[in-house]
C-alpha atoms as a PDB file:
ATOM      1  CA  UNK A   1      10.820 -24.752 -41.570  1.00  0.00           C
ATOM      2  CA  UNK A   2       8.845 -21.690 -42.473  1.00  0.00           C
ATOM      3  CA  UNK A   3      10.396 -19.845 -39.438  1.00  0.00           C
ATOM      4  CA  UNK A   4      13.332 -20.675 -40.583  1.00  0.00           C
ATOM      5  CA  UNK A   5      12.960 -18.884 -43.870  1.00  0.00           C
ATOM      6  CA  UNK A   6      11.065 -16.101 -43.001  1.00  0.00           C
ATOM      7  CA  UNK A   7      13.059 -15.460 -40.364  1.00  0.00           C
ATOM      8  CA  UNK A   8      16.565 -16.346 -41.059  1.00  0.00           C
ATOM      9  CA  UNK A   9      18.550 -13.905 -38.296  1.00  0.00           C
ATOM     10  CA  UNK A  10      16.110 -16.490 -35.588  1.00  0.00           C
ATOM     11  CA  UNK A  11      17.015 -19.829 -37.312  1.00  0.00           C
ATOM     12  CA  UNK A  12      20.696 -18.838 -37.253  1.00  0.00           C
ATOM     13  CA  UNK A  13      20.801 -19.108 -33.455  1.00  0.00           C
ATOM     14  CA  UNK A  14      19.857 -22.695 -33.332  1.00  0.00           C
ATOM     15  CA  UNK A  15      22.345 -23.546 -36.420  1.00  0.00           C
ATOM     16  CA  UNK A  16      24.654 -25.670 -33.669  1.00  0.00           C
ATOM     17  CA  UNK A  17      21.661 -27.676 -32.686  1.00  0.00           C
ATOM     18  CA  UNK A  18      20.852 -30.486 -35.464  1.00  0.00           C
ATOM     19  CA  UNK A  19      22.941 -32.844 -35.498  1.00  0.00           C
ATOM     20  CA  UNK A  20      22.782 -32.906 -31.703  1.00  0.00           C
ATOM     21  CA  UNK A  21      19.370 -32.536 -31.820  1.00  0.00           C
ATOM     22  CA  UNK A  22      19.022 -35.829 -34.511  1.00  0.00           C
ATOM     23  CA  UNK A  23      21.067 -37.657 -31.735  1.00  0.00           C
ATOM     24  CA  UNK A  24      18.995 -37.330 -28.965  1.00  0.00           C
ATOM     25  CA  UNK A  25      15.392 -37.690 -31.122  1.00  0.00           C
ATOM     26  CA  UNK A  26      16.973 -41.410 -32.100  1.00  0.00           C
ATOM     27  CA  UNK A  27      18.368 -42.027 -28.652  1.00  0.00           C
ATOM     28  CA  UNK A  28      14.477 -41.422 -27.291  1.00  0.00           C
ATOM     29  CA  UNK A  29      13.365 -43.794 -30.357  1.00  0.00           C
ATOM     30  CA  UNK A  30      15.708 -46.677 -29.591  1.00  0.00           C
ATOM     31  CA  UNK A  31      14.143 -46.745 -25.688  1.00  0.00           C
ATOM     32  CA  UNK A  32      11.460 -48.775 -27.479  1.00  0.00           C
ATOM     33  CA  UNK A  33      13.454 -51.588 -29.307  1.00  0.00           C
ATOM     34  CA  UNK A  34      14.765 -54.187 -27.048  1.00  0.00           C
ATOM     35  CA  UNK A  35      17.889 -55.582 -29.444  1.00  0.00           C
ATOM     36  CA  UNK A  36      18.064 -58.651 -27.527  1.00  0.00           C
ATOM     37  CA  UNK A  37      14.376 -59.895 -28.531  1.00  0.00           C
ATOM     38  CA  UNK A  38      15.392 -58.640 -31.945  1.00  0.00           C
ATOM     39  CA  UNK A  39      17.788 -60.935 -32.716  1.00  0.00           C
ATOM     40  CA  UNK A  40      16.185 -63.364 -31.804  1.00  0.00           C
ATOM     41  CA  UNK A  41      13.156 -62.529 -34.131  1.00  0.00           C
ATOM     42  CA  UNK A  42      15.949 -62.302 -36.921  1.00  0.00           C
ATOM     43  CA  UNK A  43      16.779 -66.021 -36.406  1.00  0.00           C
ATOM     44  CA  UNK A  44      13.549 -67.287 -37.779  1.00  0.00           C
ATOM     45  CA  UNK A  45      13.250 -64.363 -40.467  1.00  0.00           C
ATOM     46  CA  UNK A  46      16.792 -64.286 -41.726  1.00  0.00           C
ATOM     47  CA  UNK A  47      16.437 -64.988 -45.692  1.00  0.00           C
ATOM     48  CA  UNK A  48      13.526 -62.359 -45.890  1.00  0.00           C
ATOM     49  CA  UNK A  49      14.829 -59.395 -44.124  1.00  0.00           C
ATOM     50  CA  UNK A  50      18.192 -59.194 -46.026  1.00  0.00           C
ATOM     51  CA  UNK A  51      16.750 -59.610 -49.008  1.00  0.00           C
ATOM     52  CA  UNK A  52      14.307 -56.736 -48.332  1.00  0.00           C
ATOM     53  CA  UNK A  53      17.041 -54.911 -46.815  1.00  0.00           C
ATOM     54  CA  UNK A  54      19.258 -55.020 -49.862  1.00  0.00           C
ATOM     55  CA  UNK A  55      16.596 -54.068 -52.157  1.00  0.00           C
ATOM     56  CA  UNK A  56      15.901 -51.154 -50.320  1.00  0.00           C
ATOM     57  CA  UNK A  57      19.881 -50.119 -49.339  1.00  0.00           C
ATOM     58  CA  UNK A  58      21.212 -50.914 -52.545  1.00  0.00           C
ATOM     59  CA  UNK A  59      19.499 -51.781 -55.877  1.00  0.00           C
ATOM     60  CA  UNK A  60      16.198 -49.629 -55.379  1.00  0.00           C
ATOM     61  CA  UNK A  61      18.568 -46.311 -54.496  1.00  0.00           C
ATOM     62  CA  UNK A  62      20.060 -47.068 -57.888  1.00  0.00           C
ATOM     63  CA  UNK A  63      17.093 -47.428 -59.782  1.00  0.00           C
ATOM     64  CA  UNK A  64      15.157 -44.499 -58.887  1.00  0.00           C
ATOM     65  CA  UNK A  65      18.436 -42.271 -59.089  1.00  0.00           C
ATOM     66  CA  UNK A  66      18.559 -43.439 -62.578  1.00  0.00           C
ATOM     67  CA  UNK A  67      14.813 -43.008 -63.377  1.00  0.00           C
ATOM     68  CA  UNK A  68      14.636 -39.420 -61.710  1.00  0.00           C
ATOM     69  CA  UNK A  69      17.998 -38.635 -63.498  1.00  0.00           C
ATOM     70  CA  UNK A  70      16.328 -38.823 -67.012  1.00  0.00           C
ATOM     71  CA  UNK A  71      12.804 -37.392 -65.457  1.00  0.00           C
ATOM     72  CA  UNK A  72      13.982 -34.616 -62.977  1.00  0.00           C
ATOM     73  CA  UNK A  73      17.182 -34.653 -62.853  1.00  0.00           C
ATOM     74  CA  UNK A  74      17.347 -32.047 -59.800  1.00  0.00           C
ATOM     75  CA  UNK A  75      15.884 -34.379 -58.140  1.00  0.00           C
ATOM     76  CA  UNK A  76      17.493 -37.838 -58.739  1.00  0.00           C
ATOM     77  CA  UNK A  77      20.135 -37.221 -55.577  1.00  0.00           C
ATOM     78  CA  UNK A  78      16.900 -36.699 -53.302  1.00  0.00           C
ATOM     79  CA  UNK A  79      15.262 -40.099 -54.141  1.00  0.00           C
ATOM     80  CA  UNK A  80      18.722 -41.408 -53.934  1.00  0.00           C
ATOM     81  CA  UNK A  81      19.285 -40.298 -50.297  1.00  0.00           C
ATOM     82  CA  UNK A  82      15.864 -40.768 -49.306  1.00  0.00           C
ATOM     83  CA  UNK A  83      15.368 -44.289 -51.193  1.00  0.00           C
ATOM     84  CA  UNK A  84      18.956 -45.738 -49.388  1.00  0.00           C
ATOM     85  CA  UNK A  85      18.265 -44.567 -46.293  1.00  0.00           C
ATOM     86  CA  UNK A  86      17.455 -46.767 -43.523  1.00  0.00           C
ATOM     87  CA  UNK A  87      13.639 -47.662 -42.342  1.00  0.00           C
ATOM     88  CA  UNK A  88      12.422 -44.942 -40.003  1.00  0.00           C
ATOM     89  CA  UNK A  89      12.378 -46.137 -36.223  1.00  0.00           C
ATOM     90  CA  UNK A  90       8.628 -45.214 -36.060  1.00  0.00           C
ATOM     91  CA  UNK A  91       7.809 -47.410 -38.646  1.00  0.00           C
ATOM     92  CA  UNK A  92       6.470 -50.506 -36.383  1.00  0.00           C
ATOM     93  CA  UNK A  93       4.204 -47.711 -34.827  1.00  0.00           C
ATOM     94  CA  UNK A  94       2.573 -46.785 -38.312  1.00  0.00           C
ATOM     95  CA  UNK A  95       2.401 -50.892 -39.047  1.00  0.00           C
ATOM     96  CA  UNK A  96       0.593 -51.087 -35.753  1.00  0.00           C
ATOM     97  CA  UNK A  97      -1.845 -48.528 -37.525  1.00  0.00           C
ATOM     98  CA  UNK A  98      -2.604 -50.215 -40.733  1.00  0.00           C
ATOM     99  CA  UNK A  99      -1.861 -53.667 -38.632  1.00  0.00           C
ATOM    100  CA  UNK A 100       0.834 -54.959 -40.325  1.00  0.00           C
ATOM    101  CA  UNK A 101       3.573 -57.011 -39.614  1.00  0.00           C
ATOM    102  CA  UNK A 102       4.638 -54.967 -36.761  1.00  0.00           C
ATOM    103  CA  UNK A 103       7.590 -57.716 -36.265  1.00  0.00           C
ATOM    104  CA  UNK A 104       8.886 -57.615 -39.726  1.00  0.00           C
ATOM    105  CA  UNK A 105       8.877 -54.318 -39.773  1.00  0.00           C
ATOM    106  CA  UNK A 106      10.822 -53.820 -36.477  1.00  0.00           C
ATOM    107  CA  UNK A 107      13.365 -56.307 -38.293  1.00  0.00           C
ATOM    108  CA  UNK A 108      14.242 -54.140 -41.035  1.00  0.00           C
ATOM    109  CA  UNK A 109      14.386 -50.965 -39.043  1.00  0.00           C
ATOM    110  CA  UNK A 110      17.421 -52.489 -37.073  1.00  0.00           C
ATOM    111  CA  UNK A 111      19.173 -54.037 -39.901  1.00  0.00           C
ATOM    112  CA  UNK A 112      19.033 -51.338 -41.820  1.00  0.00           C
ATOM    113  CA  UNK A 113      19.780 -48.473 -39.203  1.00  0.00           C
ATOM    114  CA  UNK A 114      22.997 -50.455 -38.716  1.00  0.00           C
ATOM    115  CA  UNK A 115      24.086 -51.133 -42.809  1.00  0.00           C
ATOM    116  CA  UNK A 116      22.786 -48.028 -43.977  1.00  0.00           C
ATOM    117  CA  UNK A 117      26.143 -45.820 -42.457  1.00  0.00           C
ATOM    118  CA  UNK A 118      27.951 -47.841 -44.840  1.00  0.00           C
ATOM    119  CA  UNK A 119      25.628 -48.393 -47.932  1.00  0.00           C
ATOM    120  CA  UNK A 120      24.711 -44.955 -48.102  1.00  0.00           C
ATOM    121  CA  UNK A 121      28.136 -43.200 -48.312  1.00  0.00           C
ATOM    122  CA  UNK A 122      29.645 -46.120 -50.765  1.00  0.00           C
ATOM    123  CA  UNK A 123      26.596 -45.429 -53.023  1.00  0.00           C
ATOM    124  CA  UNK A 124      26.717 -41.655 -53.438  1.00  0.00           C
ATOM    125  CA  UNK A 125      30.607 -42.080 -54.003  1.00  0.00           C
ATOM    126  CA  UNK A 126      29.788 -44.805 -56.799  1.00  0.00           C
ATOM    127  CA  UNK A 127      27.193 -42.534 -58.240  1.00  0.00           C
ATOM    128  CA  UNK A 128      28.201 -39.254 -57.537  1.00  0.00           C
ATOM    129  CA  UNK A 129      32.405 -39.837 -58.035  1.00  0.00           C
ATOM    130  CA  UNK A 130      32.618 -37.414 -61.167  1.00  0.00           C
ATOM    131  CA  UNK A 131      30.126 -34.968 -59.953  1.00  0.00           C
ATOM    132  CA  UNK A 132      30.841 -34.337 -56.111  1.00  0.00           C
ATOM    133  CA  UNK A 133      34.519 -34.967 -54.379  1.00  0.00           C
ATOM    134  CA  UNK A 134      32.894 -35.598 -50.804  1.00  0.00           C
ATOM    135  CA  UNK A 135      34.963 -37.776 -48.291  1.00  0.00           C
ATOM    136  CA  UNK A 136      33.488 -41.072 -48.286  1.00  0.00           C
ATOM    137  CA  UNK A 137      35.350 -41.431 -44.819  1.00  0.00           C
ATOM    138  CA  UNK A 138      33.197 -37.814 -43.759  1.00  0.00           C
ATOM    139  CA  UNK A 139      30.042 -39.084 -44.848  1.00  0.00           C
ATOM    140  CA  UNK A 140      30.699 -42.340 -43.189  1.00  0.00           C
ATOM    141  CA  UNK A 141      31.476 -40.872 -39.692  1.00  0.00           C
ATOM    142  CA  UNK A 142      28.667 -38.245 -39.789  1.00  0.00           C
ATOM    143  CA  UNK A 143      25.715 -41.300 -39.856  1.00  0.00           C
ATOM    144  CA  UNK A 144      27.823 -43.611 -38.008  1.00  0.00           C
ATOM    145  CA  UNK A 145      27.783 -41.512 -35.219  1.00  0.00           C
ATOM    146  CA  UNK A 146      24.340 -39.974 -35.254  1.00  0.00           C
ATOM    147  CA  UNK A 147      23.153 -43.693 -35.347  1.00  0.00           C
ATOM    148  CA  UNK A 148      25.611 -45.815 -33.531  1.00  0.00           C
ATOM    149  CA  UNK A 149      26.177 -43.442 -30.372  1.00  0.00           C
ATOM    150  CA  UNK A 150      22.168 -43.096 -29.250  1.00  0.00           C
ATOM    151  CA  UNK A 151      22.394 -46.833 -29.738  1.00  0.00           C
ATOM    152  CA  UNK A 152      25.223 -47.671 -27.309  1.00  0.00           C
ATOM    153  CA  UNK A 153      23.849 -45.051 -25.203  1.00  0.00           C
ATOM    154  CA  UNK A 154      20.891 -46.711 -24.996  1.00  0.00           C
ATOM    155  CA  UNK A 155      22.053 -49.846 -24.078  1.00  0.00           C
ATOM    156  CA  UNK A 156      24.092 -48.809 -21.338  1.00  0.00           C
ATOM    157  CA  UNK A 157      21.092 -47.392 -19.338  1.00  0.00           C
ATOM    158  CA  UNK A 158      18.856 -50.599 -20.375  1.00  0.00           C
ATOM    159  CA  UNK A 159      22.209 -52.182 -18.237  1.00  0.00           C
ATOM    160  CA  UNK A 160      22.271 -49.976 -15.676  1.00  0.00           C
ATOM    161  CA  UNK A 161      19.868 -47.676 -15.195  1.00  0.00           C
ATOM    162  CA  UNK A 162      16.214 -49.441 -16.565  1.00  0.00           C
ATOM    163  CA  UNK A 163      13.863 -47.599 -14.529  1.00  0.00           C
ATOM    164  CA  UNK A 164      14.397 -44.487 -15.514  1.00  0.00           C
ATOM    165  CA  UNK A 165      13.218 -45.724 -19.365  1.00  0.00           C
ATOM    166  CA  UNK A 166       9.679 -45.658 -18.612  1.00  0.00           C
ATOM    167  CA  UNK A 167       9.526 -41.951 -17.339  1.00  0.00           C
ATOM    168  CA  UNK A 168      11.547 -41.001 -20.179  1.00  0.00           C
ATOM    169  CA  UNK A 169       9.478 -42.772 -22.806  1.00  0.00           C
ATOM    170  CA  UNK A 170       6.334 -40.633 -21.592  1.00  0.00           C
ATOM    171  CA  UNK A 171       7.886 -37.126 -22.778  1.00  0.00           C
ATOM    172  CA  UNK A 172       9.249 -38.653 -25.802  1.00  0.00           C
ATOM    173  CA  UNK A 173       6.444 -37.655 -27.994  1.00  0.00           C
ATOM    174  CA  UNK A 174       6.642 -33.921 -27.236  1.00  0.00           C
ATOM    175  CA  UNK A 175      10.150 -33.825 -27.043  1.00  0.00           C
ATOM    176  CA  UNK A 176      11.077 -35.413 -30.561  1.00  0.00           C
ATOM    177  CA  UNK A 177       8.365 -32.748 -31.722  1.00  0.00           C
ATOM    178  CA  UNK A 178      10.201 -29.353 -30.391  1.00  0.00           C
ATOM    179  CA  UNK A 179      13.645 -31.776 -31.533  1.00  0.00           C
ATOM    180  CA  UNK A 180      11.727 -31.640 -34.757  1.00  0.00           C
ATOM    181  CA  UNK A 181      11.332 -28.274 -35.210  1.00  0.00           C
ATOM    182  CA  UNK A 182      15.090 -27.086 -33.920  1.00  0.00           C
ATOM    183  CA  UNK A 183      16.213 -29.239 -36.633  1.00  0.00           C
ATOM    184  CA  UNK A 184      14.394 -27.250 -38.824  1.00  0.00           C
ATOM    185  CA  UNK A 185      14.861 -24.079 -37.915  1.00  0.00           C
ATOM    186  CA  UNK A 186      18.513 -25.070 -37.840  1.00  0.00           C
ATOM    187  CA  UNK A 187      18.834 -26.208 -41.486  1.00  0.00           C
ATOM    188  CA  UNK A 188      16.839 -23.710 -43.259  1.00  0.00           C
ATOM    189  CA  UNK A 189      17.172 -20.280 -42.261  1.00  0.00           C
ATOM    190  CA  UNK A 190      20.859 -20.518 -44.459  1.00  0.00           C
ATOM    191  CA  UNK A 191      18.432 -21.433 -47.522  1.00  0.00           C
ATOM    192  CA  UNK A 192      16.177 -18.277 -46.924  1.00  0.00           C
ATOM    193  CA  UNK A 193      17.271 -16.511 -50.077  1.00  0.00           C
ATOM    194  CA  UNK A 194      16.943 -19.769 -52.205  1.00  0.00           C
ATOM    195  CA  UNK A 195      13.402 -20.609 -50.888  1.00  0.00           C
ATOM    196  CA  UNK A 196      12.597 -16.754 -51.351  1.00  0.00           C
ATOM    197  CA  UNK A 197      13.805 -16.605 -55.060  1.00  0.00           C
ATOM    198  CA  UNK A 198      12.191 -20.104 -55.779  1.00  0.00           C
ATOM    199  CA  UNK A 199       9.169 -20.551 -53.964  1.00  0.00           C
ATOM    200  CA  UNK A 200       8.157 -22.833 -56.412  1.00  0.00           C
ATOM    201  CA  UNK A 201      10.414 -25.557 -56.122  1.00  0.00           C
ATOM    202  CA  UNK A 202       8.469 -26.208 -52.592  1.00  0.00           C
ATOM    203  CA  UNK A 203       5.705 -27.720 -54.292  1.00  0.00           C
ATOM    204  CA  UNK A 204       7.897 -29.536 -56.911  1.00  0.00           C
ATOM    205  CA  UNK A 205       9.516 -30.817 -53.842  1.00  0.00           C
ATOM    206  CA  UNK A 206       5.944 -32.283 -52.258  1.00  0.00           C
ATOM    207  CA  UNK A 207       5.754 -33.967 -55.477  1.00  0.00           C
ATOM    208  CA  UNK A 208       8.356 -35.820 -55.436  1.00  0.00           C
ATOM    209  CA  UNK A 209       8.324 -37.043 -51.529  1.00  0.00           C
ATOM    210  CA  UNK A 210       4.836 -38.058 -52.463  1.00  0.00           C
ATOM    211  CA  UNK A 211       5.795 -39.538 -55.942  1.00  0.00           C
ATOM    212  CA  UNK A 212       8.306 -41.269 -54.177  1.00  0.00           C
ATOM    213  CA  UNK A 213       6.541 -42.664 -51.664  1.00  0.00           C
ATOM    214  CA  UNK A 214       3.955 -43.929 -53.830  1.00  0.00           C
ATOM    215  CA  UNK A 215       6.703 -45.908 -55.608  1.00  0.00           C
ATOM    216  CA  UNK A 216       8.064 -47.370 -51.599  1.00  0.00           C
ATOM    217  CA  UNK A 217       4.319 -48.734 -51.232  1.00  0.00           C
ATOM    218  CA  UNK A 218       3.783 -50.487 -54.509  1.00  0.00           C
ATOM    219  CA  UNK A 219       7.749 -51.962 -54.183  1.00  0.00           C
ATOM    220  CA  UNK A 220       7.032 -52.943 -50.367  1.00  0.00           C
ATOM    221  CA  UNK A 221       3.761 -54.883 -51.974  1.00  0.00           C
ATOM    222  CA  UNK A 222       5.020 -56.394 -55.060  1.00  0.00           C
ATOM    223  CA  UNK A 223       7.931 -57.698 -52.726  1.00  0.00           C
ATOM    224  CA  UNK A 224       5.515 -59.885 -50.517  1.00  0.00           C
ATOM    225  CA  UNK A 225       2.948 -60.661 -53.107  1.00  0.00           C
ATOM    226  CA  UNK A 226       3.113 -64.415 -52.167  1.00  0.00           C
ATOM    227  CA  UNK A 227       2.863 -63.419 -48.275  1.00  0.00           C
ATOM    228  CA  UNK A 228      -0.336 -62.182 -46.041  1.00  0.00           C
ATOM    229  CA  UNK A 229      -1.865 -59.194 -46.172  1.00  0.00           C
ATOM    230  CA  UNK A 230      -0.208 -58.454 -42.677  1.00  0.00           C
ATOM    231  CA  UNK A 231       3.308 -59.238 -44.733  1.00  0.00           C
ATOM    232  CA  UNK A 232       1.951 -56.953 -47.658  1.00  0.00           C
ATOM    233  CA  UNK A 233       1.155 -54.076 -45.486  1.00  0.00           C
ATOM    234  CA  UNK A 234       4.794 -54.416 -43.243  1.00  0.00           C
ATOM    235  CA  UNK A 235       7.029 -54.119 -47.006  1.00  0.00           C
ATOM    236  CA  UNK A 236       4.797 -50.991 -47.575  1.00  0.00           C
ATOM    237  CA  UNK A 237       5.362 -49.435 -43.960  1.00  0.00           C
ATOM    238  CA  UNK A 238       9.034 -50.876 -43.943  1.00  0.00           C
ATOM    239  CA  UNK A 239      10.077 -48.757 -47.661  1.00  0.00           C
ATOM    240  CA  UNK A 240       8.154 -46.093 -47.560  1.00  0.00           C
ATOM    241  CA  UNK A 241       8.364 -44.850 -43.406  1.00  0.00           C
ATOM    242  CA  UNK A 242      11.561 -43.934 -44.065  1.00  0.00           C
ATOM    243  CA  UNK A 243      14.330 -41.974 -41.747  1.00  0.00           C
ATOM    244  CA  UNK A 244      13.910 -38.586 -43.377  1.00  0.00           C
ATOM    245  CA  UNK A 245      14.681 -36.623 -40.438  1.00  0.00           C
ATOM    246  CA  UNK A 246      18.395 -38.003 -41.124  1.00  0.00           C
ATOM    247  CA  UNK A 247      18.145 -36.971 -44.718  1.00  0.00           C
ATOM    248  CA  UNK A 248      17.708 -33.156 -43.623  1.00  0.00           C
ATOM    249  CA  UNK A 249      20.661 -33.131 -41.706  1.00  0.00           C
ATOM    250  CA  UNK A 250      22.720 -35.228 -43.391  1.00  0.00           C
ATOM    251  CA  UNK A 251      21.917 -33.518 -47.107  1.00  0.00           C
ATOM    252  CA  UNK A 252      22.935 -30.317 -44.962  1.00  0.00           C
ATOM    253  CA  UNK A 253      25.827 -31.056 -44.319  1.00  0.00           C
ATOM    254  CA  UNK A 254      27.354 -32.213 -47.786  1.00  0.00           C
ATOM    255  CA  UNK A 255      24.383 -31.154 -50.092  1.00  0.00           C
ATOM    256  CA  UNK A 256      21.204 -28.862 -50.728  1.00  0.00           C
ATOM    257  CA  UNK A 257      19.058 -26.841 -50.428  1.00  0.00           C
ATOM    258  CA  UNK A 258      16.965 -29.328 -52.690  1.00  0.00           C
ATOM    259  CA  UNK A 259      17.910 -32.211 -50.525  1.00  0.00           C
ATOM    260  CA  UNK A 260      16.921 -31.195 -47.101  1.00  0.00           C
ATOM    261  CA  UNK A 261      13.591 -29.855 -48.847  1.00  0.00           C
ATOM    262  CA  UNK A 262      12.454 -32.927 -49.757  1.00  0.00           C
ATOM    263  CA  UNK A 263      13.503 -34.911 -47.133  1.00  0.00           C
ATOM    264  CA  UNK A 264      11.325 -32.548 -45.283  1.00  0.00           C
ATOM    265  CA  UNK A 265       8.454 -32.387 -47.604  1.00  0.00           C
ATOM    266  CA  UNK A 266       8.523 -36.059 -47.111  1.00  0.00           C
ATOM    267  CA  UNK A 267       7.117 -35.600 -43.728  1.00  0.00           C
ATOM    268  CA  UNK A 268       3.719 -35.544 -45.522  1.00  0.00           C
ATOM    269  CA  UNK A 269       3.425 -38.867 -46.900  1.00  0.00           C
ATOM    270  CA  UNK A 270       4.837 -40.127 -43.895  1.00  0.00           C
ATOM    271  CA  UNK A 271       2.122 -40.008 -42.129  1.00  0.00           C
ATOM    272  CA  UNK A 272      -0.672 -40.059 -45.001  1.00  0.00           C
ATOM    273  CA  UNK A 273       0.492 -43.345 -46.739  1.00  0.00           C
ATOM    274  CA  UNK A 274      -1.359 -44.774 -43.292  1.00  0.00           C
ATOM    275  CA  UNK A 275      -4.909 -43.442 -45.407  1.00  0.00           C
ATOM    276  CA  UNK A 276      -4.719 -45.560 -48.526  1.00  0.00           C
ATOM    277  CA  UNK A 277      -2.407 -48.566 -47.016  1.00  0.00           C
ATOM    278  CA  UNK A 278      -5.409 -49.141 -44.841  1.00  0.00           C
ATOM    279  CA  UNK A 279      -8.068 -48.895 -47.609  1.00  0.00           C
ATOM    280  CA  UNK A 280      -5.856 -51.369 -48.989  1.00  0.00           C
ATOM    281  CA  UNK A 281      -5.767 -53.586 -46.566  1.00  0.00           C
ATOM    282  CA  UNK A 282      -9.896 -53.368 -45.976  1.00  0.00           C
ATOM    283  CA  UNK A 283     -10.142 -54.041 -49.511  1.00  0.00           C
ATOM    284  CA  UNK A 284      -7.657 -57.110 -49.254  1.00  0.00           C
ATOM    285  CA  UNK A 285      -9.801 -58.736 -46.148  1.00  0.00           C
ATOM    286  CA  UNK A 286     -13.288 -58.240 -47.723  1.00  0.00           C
ATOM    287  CA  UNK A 287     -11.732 -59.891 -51.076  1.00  0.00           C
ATOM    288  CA  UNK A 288     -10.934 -62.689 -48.911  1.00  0.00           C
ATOM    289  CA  UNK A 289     -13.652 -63.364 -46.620  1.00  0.00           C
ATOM    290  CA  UNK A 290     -15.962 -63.094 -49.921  1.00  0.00           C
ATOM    291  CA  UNK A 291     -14.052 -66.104 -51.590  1.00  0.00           C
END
């Protein structure tokens, strides 16, 4: 990202490459999820996951849009975007980590990869219909096909070409990684002069990806309260690992350069909700083995 603004005249030459480049870093992360023994998890978990799913695809978008409208109001579209958007596919990999609900978690991040195309669209034209004249019908195509085509893709080489998963899956860390950074470098070289004017609004940004966050965690909690710790732990993962590499292109495309920033900023507490989520959990455990 800081290549990218530095050195816009470099970023330019890779400004063909994110979208593609989104496609093929979710077509690597779907090798992992076997649909079939999903929905078959889904039978027994049913009520839960679309009740967590619509909180998170529909009436938690709304609320934080609202609550950052009258707090920061450059940055209520960001939470919107990043709050409605569906459960990142690493997510069962960070449960794993703070040893969650790894199942649950895995749940959501199906249901919601395949409702969020046509939540996310419907809500910013709801919310955003006097501000921004943006094709619902665009927006709708865009993630439909950056989600739905790695998916079918995937599923026709599970059909007819298995073996050659496995020796994919072992470059897939390094590969989503220089995927990572063409995205990047293809999104924010054309906000060089913005970024260079504003430097400030970087750290604002951090802010709010961690503020945000923050919020996803406590939600994810308070939603299985009644549950396990292990239940506890998979809400938190399933809110607040979110799919923010979508969020930078997509917010490209129709929005920014706010939007994108954030979405990337969120790359922080990503990863670092894994800290205190497992403090939490330790604490949790030694509550319950003292009563």
């Amino acid at each position: 990202m800081t290549l990218g603004i530095i050195f816009p005249d470099f970023g330019l030459r890779f400004s063909t490459l994110p979208f593609y480049s989104l496609m093929i870093n979710f077509f690597l992360s779907y090798l992992s999820i076997d649909l079939k023994s999903v929905w078959r998890m889904l039978k027994n978990h049913a009520v839960r996951i679309l009740a967590i799913a619509l909180v998170k695809l529909t009436i938690l978008p709304v609320i934080l849009y609202l609550l950052f409208y009258y707090v920061a109001p450059s940055y209520a579209l960001s939470a919107l975007l990043l709050t409605g958007v569906s459960a990142g596919v690493v997510a069962p990999m960070i449960s794993n980590m703070v040893e969650g609900n790894s199942a649950l978690v895995l749940l959501v991040v199906v249901i919601t990869s395949a409702l969020a195309p046509f939540t996310l669209p419907a809500l910013i034209k709801i919310i955003l219909a006097k501000e921004a004249a943006i094709s619902f019908l665009s927006m709708l195509r865009t993630l439909a096909t950056v989600i739905f085509v790695p998916i079918a893709v995937v599923e026709i080489i599970r059909y007819l070409a298995p073996k050659i998963i496995g020796p994919i899956l072992r470059i897939q860390f390094p590969v989503s990684l220089i995927l990572f950074a063409m995205i990047n470098l293809g999104v924010f070289y054309r906000y060089a002069p913005f970024f260079k004017r504003e430097p400030s609004v970087i750290v604002m940004a951090t802010v709010v990806a961690s503020a945000l966050a923050a919020i996803y965690c406590v939600v994810g909690i308070l939603f299985f309260r009644n549950g396990s710790v292990e239940d506890q732990l998979a809400g938190a993962v399933m809110l607040g690992n979110l799919n923010n590499v979508l969020v930078i292109v997509f917010s490209s495309e129709f929005f920014g350069p706010v939007e994108p920033l954030v979405a990337a900023m969120y790359m922080i507490p990503f990863f670092g909700i894994v800290i205190p989520l497992r403090y939490y959990a330790g604490r949790k455990r030694m509550a319950a083995y003292r009563s």
